[in-house]
N, C-alpha and C. Protein backbone atom coordinates (compact mmCIF):
# COMPACT_ATOMS: atom_id res chain seq x y z
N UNK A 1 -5.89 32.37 -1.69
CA UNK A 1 -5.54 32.29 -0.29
C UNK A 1 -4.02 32.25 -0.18
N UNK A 2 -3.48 32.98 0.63
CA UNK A 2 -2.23 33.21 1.44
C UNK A 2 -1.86 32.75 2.14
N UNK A 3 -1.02 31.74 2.28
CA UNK A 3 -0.02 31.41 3.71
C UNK A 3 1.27 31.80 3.99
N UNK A 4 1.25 32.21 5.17
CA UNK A 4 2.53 33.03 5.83
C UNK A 4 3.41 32.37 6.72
N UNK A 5 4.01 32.60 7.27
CA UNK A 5 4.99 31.91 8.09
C UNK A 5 5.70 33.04 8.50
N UNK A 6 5.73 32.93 9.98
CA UNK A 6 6.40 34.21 11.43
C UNK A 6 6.27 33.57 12.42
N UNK A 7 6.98 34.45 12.99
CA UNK A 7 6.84 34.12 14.69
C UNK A 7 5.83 34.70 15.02
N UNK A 8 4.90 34.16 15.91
CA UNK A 8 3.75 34.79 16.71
C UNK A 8 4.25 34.68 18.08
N UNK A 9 3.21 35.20 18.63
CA UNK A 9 3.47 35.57 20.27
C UNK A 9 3.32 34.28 21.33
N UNK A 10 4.25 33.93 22.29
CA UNK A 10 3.82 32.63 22.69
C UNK A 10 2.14 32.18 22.87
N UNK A 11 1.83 30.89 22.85
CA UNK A 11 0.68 30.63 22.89
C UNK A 11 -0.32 30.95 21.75
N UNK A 12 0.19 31.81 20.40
CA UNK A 12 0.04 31.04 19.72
C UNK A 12 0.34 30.61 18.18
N UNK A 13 -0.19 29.69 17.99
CA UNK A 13 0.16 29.02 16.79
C UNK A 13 -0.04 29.68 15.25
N UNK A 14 -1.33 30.04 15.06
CA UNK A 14 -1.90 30.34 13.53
C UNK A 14 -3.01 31.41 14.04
N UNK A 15 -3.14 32.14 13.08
CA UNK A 15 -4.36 33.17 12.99
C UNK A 15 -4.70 33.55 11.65
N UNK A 16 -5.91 33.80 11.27
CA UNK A 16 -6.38 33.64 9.94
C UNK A 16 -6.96 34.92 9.95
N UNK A 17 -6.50 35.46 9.05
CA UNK A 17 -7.53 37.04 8.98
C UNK A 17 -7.89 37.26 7.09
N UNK A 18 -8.59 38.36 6.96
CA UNK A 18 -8.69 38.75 5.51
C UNK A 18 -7.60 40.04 5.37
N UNK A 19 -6.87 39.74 4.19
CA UNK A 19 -5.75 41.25 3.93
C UNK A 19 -6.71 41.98 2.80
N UNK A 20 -6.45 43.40 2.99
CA UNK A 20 -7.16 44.34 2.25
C UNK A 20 -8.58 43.93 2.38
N UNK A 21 -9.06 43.20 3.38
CA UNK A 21 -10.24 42.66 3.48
C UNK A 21 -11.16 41.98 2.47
N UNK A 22 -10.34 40.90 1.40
CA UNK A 22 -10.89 40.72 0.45
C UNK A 22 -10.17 39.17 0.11
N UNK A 23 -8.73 39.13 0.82
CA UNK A 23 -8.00 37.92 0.53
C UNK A 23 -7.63 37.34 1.51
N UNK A 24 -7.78 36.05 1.61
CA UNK A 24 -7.96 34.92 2.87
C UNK A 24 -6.41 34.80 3.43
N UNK A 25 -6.18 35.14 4.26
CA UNK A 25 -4.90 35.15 4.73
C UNK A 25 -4.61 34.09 6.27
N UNK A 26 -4.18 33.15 6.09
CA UNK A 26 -3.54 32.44 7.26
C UNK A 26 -2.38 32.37 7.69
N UNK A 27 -1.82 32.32 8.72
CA UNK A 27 -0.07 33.40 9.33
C UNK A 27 -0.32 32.16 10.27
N UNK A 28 1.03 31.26 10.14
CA UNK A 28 1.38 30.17 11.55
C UNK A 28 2.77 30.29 11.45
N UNK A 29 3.39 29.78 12.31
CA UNK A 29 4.19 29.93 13.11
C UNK A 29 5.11 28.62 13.17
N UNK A 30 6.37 28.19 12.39
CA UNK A 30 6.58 27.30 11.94
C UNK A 30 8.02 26.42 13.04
N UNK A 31 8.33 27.58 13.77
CA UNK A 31 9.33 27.24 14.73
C UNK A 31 8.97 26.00 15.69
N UNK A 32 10.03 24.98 15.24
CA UNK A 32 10.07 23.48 15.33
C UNK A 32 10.23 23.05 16.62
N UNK A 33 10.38 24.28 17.68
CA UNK A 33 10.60 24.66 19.43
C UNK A 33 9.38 24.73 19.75
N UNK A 34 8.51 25.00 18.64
CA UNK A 34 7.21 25.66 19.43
C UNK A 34 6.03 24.54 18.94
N UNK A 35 5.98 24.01 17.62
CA UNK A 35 4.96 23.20 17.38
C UNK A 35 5.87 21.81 16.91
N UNK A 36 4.76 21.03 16.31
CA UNK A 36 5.24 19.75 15.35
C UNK A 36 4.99 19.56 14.22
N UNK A 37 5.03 18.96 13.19
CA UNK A 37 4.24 19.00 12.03
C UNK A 37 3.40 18.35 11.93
N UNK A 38 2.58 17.72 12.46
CA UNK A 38 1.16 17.34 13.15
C UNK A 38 0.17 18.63 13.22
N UNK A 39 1.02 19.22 14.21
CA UNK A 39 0.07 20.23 15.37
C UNK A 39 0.17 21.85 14.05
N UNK A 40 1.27 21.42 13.51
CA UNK A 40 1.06 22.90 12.25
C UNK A 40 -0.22 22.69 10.97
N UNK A 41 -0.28 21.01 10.45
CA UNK A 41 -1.16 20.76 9.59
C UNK A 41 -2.31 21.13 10.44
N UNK A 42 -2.90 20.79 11.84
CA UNK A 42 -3.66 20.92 12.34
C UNK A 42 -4.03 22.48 12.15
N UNK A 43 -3.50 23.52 12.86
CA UNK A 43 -3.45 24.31 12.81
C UNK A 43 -3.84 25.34 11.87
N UNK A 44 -3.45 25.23 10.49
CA UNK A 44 -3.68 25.38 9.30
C UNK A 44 -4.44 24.84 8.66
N UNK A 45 -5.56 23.98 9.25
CA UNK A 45 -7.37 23.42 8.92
C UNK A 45 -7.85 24.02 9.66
N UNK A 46 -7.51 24.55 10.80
CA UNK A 46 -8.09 25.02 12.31
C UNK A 46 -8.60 27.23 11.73
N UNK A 47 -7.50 27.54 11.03
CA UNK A 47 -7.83 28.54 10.73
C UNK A 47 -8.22 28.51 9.43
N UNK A 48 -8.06 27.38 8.32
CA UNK A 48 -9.11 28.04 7.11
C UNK A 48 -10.46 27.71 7.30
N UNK A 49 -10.96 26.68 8.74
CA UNK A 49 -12.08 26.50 8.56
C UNK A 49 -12.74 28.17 9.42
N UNK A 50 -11.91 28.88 10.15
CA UNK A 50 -12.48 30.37 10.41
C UNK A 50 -12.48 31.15 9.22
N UNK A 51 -11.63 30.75 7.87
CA UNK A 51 -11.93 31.59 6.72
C UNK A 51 -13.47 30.88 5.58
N UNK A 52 -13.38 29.61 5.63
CA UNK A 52 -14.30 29.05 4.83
C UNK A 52 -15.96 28.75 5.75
N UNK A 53 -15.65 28.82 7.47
CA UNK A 53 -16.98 28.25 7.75
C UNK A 53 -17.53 29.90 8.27
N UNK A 54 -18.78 29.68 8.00
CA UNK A 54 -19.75 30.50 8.97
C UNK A 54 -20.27 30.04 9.95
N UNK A 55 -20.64 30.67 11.26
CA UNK A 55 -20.88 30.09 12.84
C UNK A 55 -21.78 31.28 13.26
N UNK A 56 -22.77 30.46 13.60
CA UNK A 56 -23.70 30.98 14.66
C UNK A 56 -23.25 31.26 15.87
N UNK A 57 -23.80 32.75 16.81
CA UNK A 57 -23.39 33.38 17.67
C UNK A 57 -23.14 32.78 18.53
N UNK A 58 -24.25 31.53 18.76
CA UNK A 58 -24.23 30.65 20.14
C UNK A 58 -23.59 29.26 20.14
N UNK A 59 -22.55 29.28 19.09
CA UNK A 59 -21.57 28.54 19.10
C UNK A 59 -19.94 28.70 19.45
N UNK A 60 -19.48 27.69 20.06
CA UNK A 60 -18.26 27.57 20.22
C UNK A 60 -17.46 28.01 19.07
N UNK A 61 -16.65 28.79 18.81
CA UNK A 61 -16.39 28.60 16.97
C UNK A 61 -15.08 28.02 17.40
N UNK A 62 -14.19 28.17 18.26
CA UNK A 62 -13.03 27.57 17.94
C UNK A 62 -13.10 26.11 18.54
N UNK A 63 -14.01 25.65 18.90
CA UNK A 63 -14.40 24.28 19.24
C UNK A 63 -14.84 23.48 17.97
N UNK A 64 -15.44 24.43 17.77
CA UNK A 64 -16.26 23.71 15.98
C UNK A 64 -15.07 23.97 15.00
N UNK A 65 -13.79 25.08 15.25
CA UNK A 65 -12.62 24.83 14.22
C UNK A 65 -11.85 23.78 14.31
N UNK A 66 -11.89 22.99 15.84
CA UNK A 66 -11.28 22.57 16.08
C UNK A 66 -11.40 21.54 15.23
N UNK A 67 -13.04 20.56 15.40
CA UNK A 67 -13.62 19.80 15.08
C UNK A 67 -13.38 19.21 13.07
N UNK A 68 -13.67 20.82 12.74
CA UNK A 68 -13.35 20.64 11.55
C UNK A 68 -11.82 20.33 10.78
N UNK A 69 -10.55 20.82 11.75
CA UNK A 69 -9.14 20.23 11.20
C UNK A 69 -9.37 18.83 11.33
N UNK A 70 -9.70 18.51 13.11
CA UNK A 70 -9.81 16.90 13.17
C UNK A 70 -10.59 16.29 12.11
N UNK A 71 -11.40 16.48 11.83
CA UNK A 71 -11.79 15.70 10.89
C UNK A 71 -11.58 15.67 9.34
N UNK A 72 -11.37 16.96 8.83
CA UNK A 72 -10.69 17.48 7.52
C UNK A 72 -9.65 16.59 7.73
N UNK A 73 -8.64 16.24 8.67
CA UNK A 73 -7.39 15.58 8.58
C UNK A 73 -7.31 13.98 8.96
N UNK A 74 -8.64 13.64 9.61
CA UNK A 74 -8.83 11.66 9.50
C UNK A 74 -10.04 12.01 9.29
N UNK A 75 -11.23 11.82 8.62
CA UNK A 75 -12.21 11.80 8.60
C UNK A 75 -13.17 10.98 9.37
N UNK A 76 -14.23 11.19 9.57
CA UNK A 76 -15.15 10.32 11.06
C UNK A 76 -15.11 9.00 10.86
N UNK A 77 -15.22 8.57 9.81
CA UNK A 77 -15.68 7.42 9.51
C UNK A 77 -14.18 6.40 9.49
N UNK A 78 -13.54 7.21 9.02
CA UNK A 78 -12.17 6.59 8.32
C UNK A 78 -11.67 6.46 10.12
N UNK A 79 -11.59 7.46 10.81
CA UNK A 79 -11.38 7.22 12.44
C UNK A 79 -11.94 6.05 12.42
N UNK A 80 -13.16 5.88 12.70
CA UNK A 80 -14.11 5.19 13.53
C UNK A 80 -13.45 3.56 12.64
N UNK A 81 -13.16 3.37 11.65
CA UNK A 81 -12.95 2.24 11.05
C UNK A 81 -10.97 2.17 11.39
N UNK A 82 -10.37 2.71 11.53
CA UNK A 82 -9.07 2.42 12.20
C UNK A 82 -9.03 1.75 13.43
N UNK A 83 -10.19 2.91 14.30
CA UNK A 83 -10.08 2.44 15.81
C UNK A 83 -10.85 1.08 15.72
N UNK A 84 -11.23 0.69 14.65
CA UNK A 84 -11.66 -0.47 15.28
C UNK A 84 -13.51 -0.56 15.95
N UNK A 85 -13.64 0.62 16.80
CA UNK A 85 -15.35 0.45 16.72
C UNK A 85 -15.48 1.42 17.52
N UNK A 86 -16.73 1.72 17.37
CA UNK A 86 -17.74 3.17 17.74
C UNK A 86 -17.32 4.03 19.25
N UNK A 87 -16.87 2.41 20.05
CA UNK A 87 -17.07 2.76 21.58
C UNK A 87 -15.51 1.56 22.10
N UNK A 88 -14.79 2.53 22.72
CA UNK A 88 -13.62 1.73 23.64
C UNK A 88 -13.34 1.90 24.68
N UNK A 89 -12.87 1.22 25.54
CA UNK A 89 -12.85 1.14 27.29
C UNK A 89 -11.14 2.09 26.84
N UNK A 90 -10.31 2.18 26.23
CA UNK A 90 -8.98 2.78 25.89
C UNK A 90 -8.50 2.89 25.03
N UNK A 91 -7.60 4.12 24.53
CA UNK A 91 -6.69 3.95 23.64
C UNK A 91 -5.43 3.38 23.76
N UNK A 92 -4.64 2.68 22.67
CA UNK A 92 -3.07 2.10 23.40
C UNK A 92 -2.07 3.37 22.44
N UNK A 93 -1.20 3.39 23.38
CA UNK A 93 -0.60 4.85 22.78
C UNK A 93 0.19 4.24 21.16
N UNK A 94 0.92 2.70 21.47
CA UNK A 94 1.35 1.97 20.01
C UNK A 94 0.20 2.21 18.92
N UNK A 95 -0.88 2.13 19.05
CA UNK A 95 -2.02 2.25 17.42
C UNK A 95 -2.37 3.54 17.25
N UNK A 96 -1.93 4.34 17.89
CA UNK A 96 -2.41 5.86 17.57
C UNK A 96 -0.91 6.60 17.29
N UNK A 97 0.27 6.39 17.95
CA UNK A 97 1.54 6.28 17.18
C UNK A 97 1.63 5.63 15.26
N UNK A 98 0.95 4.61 15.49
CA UNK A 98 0.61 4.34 14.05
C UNK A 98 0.21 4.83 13.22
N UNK A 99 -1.25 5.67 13.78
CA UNK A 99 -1.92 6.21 13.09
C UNK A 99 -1.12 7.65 13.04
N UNK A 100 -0.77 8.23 13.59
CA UNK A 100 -0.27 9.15 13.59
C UNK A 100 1.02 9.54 12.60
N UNK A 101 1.66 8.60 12.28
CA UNK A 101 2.74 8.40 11.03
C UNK A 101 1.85 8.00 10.12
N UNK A 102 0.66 7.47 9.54
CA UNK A 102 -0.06 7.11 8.61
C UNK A 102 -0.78 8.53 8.39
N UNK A 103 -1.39 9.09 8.79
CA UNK A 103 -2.36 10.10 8.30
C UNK A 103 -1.92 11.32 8.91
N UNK A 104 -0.39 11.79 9.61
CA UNK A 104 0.15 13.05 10.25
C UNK A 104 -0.84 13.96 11.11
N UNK A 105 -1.88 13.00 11.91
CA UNK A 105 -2.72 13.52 13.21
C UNK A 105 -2.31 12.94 14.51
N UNK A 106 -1.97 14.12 15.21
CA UNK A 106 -1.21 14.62 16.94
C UNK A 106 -2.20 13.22 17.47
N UNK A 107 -1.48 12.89 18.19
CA UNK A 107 -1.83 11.85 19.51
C UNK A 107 -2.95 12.80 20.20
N UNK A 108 -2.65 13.41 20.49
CA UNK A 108 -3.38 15.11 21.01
C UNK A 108 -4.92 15.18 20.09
N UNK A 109 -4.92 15.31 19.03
CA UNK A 109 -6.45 15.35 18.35
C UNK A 109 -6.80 13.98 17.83
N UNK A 110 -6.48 12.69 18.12
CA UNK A 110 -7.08 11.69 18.26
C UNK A 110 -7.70 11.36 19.36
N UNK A 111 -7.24 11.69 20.58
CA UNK A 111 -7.54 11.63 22.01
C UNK A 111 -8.16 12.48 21.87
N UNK A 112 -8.76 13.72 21.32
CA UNK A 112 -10.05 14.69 21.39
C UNK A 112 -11.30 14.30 20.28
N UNK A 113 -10.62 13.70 19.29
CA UNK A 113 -11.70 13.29 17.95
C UNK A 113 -12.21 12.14 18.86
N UNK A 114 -11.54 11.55 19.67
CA UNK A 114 -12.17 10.14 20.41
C UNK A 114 -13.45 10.54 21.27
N UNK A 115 -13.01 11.51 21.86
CA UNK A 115 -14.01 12.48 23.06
C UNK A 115 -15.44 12.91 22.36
N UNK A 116 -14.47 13.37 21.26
CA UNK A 116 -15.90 14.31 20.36
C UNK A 116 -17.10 13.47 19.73
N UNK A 117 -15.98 11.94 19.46
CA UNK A 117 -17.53 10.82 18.96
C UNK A 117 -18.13 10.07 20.16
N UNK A 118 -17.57 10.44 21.77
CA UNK A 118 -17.97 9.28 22.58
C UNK A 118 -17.66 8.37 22.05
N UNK A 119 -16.45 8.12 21.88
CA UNK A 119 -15.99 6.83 21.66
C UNK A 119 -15.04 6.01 22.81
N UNK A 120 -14.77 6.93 23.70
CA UNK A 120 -14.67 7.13 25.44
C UNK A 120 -14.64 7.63 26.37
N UNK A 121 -14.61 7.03 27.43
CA UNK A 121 -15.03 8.05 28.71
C UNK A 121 -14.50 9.63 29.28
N UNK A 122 -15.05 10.18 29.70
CA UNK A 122 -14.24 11.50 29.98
C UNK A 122 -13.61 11.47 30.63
N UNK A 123 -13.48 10.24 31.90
CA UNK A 123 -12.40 10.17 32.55
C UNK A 123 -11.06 9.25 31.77
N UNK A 124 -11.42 8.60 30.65
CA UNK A 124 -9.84 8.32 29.88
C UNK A 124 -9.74 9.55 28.95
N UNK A 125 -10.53 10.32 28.78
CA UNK A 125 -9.88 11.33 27.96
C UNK A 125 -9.10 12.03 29.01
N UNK A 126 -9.54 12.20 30.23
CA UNK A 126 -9.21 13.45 31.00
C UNK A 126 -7.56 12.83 31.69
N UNK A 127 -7.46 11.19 31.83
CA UNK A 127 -6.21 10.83 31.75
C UNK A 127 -5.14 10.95 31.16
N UNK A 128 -5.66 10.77 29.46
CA UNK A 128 -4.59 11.18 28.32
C UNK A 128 -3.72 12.17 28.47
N UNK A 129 -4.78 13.43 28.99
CA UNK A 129 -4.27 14.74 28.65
C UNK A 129 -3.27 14.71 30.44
N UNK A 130 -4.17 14.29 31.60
CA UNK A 130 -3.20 15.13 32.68
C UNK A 130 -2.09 13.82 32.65
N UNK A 131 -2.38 12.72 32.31
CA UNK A 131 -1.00 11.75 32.40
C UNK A 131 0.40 11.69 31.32
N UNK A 132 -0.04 12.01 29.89
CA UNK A 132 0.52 11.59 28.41
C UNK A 132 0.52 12.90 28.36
N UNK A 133 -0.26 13.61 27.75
CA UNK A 133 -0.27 15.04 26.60
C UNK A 133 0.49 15.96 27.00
N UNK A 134 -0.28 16.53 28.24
CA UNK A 134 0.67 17.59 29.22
C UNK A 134 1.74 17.82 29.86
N UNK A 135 2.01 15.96 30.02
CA UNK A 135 3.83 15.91 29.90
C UNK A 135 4.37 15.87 28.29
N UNK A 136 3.98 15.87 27.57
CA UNK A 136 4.97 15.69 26.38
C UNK A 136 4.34 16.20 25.80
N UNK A 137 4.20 18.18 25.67
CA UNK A 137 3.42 18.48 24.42
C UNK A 137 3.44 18.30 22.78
N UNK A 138 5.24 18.40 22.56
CA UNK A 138 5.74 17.97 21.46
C UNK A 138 5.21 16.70 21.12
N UNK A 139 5.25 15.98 21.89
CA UNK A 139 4.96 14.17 21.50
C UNK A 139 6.10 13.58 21.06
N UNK A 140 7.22 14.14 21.47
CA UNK A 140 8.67 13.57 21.58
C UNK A 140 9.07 12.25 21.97
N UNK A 141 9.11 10.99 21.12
CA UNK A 141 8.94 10.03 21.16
C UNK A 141 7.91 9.07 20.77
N UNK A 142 7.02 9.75 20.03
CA UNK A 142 5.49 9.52 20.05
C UNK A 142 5.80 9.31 18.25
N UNK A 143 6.09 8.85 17.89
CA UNK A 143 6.32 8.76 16.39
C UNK A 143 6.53 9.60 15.50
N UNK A 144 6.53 9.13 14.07
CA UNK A 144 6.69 10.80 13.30
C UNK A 144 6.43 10.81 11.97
N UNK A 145 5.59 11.63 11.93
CA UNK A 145 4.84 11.69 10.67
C UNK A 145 5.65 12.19 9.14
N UNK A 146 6.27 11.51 8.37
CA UNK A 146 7.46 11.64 7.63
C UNK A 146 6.53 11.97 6.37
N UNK A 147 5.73 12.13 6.08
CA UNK A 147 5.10 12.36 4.53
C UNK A 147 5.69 13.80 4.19
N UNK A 148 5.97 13.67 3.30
CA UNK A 148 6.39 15.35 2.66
C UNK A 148 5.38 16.50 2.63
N UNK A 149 5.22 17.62 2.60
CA UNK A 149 4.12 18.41 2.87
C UNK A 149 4.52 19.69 1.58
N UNK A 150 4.94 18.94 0.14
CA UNK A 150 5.11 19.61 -0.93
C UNK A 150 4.18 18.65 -1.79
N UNK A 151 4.44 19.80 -3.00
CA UNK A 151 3.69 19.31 -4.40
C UNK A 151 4.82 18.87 -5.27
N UNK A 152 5.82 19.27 -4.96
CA UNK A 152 7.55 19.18 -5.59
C UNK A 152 7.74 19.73 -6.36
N UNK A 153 7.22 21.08 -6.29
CA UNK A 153 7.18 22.55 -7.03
C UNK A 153 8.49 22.89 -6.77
N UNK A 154 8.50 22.85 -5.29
CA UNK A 154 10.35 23.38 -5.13
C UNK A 154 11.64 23.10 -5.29
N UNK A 155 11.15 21.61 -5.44
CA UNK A 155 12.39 20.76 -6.42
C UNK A 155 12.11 20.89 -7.93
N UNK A 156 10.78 21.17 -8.64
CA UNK A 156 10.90 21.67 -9.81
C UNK A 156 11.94 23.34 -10.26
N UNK A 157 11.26 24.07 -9.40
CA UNK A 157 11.67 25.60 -9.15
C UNK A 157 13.76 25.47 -8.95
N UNK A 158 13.64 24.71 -8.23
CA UNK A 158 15.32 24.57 -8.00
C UNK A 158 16.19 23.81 -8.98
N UNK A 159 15.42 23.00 -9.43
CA UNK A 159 16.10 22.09 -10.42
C UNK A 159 16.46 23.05 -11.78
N UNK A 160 14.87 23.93 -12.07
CA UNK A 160 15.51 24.57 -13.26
C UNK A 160 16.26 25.74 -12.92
N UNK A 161 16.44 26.49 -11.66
CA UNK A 161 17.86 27.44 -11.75
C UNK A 161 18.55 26.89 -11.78
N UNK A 162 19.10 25.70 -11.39
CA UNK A 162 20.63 24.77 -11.45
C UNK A 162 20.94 24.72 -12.86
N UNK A 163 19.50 24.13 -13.68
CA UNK A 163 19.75 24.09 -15.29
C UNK A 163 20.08 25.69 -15.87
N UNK A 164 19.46 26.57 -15.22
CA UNK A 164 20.00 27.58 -15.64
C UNK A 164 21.61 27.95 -15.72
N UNK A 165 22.00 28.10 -14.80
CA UNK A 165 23.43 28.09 -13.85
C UNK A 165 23.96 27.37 -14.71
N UNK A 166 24.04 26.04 -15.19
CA UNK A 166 24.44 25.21 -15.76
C UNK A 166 24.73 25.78 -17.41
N UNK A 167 23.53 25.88 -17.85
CA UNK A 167 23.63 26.69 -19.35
C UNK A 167 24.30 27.84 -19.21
N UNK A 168 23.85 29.20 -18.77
CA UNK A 168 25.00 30.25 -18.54
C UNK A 168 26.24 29.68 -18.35
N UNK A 169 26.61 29.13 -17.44
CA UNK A 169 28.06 28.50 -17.78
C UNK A 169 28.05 28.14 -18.62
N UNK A 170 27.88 27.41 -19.38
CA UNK A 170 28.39 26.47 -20.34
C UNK A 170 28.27 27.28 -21.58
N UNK A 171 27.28 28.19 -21.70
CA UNK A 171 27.51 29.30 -22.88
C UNK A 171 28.82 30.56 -22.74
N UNK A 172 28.79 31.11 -21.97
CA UNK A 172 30.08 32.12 -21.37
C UNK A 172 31.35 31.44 -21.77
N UNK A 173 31.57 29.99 -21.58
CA UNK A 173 32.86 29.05 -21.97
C UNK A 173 32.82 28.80 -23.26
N UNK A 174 31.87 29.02 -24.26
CA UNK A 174 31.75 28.21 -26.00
C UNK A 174 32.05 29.72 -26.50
N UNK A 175 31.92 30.52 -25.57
CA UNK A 175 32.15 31.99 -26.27
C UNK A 175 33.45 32.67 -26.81
């Protein structure tokens, strides 16, 4: 599998297709104007689960992709044991700021993973979004998810051209 990075067309984020129709290809859109690094991890579960899941006709599929980043990225249970319990009269925006620097999931798909377990009402979900979300899509101010999103391949990869650089010099001068 392939990941790409471009600009896409406003509105949207990631699209997952097969190249040469044989290799799993996912293309998002990394401009820091347009998403967060929340909403890109999201994004990038959101389209490999259109490369890894199969969906019946009479399903939502990008509802059920949705479903699957949210939960690929806090899992149900692991949710349900943060929040504390099955069913809440609210969320407080401070413990989901928390959570949100702990496990790098959008304020935005906690307030929908909440919806998706009935874990509250549709009228506090439907608050979140027209009071909180829709003014601040970024979540600018909303905490920040600082975990690194390497294997530290690229500080391996960089470290040894420097050692390279380093030896060529230092051989060219003993010469």
């Amino acid at each position: 599998m392939k990941i790409l990075s471009t600009e896409l067309p406003d509105g949207i984020l990631g699209l997952s297709t097969f190249a040469d129709e044989s290799h799993p290809l996912i293309v998002v859109d990394m401009r820091p104007q347009k998403t967060t690094i929340e909403r890109l991890r999201f994004t990038a579960c959101h389209e490999l689960a259109h490369i890894l899941l199969h969906f019946s006709d009479e399903c939502n599929v990008e509802k059920m992709c949705n479903k699957f980043a949210n939960f690929f990225l806090f899992p149900k249970q692991t949710f349900i044991e943060e929040m504390g319990a099955e069913h809440r009269n609210q969320l407080a925006l401070e413990e989901m700021i928390d959570l949100k620097e702990l496990y790098g999931i959008s304020i935005a798909a906690q307030v929908h993973a909440a919806w998706d377990l009935r874990m509250i009402s549709r009228e506090h979900y439907d608050w979140w979004y027209d009071e909180m979300i829709k003014k601040n899509r970024l979540e600018e101010g909303w905490g920040v998810y600082s975990f690194p999103e390497t294997t530290g391949r690229e500080k391996r990869v960089e470290a040894r051209m420097k050692s390279k650089d380093v030896s060529t010099k230092s051989n060219k001068q003993t010469v």
